[in-house]
Protein backbone atom coordinates (compact mmCIF):
# COMPACT_ATOMS: atom_id res chain seq x y z
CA UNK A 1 0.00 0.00 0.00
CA UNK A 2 1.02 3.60 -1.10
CA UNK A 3 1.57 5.57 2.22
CA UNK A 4 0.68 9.48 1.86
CA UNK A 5 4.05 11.48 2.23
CA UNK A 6 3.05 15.25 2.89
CA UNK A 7 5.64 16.03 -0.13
CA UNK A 8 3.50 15.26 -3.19
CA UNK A 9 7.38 14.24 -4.17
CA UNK A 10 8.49 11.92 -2.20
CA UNK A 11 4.77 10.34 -2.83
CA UNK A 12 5.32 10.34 -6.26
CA UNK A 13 8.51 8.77 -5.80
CA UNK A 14 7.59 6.16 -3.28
CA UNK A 15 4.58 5.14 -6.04
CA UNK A 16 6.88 4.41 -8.38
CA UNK A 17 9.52 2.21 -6.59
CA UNK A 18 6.26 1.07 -4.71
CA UNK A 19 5.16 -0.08 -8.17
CA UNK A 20 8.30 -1.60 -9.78
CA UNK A 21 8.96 -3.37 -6.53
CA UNK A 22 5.88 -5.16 -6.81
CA UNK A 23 4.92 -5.64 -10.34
CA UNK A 24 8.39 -5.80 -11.34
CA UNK A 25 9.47 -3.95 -14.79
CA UNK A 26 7.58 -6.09 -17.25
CA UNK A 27 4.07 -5.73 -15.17
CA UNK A 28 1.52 -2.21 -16.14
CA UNK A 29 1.43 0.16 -13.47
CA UNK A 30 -1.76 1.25 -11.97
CA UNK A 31 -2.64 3.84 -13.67
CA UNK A 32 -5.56 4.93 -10.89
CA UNK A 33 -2.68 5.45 -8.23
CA UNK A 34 -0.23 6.82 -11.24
CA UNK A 35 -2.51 9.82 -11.65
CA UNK A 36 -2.78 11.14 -8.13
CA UNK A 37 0.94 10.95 -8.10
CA UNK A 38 1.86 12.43 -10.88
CA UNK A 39 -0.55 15.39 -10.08
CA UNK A 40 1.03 16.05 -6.70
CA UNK A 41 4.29 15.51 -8.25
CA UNK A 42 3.74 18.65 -11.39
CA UNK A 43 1.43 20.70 -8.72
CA UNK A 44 4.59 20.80 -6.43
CA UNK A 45 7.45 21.09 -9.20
CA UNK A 46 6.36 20.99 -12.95
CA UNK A 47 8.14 18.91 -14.92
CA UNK A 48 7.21 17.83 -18.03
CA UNK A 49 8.12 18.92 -22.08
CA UNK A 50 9.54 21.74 -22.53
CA UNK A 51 7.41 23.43 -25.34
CA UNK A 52 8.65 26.98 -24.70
CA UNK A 53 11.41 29.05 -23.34
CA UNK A 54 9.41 30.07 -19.88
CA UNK A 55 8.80 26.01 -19.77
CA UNK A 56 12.99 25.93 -19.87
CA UNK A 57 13.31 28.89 -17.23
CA UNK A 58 11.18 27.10 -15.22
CA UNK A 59 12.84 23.85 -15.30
CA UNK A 60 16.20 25.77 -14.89
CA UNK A 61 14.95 27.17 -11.50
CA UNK A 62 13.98 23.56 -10.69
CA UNK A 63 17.02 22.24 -11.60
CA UNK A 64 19.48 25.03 -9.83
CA UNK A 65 16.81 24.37 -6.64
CA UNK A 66 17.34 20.61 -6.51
CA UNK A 67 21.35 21.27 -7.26
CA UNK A 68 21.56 23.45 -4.13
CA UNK A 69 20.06 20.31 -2.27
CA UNK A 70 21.58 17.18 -4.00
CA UNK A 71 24.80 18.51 -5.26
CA UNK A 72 26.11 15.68 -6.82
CA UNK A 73 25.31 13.04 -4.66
CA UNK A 74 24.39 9.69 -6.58
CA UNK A 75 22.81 8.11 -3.59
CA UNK A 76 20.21 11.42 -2.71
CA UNK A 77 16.54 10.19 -3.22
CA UNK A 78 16.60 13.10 -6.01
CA UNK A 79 19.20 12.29 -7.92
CA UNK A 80 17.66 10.84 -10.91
CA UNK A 81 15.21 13.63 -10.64
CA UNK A 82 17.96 15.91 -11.22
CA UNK A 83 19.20 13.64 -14.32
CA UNK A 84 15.91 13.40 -15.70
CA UNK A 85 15.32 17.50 -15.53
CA UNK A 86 19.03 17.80 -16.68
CA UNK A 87 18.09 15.27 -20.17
CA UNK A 88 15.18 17.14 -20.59
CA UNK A 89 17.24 20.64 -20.71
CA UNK A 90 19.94 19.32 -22.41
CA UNK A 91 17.07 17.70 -25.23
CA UNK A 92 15.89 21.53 -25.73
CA UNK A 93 18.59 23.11 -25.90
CA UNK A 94 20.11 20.77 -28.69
CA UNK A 95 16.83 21.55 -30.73
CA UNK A 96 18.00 24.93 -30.73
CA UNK A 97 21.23 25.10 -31.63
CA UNK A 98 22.12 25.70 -35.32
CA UNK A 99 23.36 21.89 -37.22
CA UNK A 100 27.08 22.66 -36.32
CA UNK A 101 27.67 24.89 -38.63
CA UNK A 102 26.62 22.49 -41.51
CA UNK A 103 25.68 24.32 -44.82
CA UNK A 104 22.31 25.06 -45.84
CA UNK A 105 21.68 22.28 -48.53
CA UNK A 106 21.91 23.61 -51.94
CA UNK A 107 17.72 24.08 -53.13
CA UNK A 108 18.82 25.21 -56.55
CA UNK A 109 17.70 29.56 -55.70
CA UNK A 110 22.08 30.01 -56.25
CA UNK A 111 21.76 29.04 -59.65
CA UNK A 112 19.55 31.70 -60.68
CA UNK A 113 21.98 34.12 -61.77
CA UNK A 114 24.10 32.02 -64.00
């Protein structure tokens, strides 16, 4: 049984190893207790796709939060909340960049003036 942490966090995280615990990987996940979760989780930090750049200031203020906290200590119970926020970053910010400096294929518009 799920027990109620008053962090909507740590419940969020408990459900989960809660879950793989006793289904194991291969088994579904109850969705019904996923939900709750998952709610308290993005009411108390949102996390989710970043879709614009306030949605990436916001996870960067998340991110520099949880840093002050878990530093880079692989055994915190946030760690791989800070990895997963850190992927999610670094996944934006390589949409953005330019295609290292790769030319623009050629459409044919240079060959109009010879």
């Amino acid at each position: 049984m799920l027990k109620i942490h008053p962090d909507p966090l740590q419940t969020a995280l408990l459900f989960i190893h809660e879950s793989v615990r006793e289904n194991g990987m291969n088994e579904a996940i109850d969705i019904d207790r996923l939900i709750p979760a998952w709610q308290g989780l993005r009411a108390e930090a949102p996390i989710g796709h970043i879709e614009s750049e306030g949605d990436y200031q916001q996870l960067t203020l998340i991110l520099d939060r949880l840093l002050d906290v878990v530093r880079d200590d692989g055994t915190h119970p946030l760690y791989s909340l800070v990895t997963l926020i850190g992927d999610l970053l670094e996944a934006y910010e390589a949409n953005l960049e330019p295609l290292n400096n790769q030319p623009l294929p050629d459409a044919g518009y240079n060959n109009w003036h010879s």
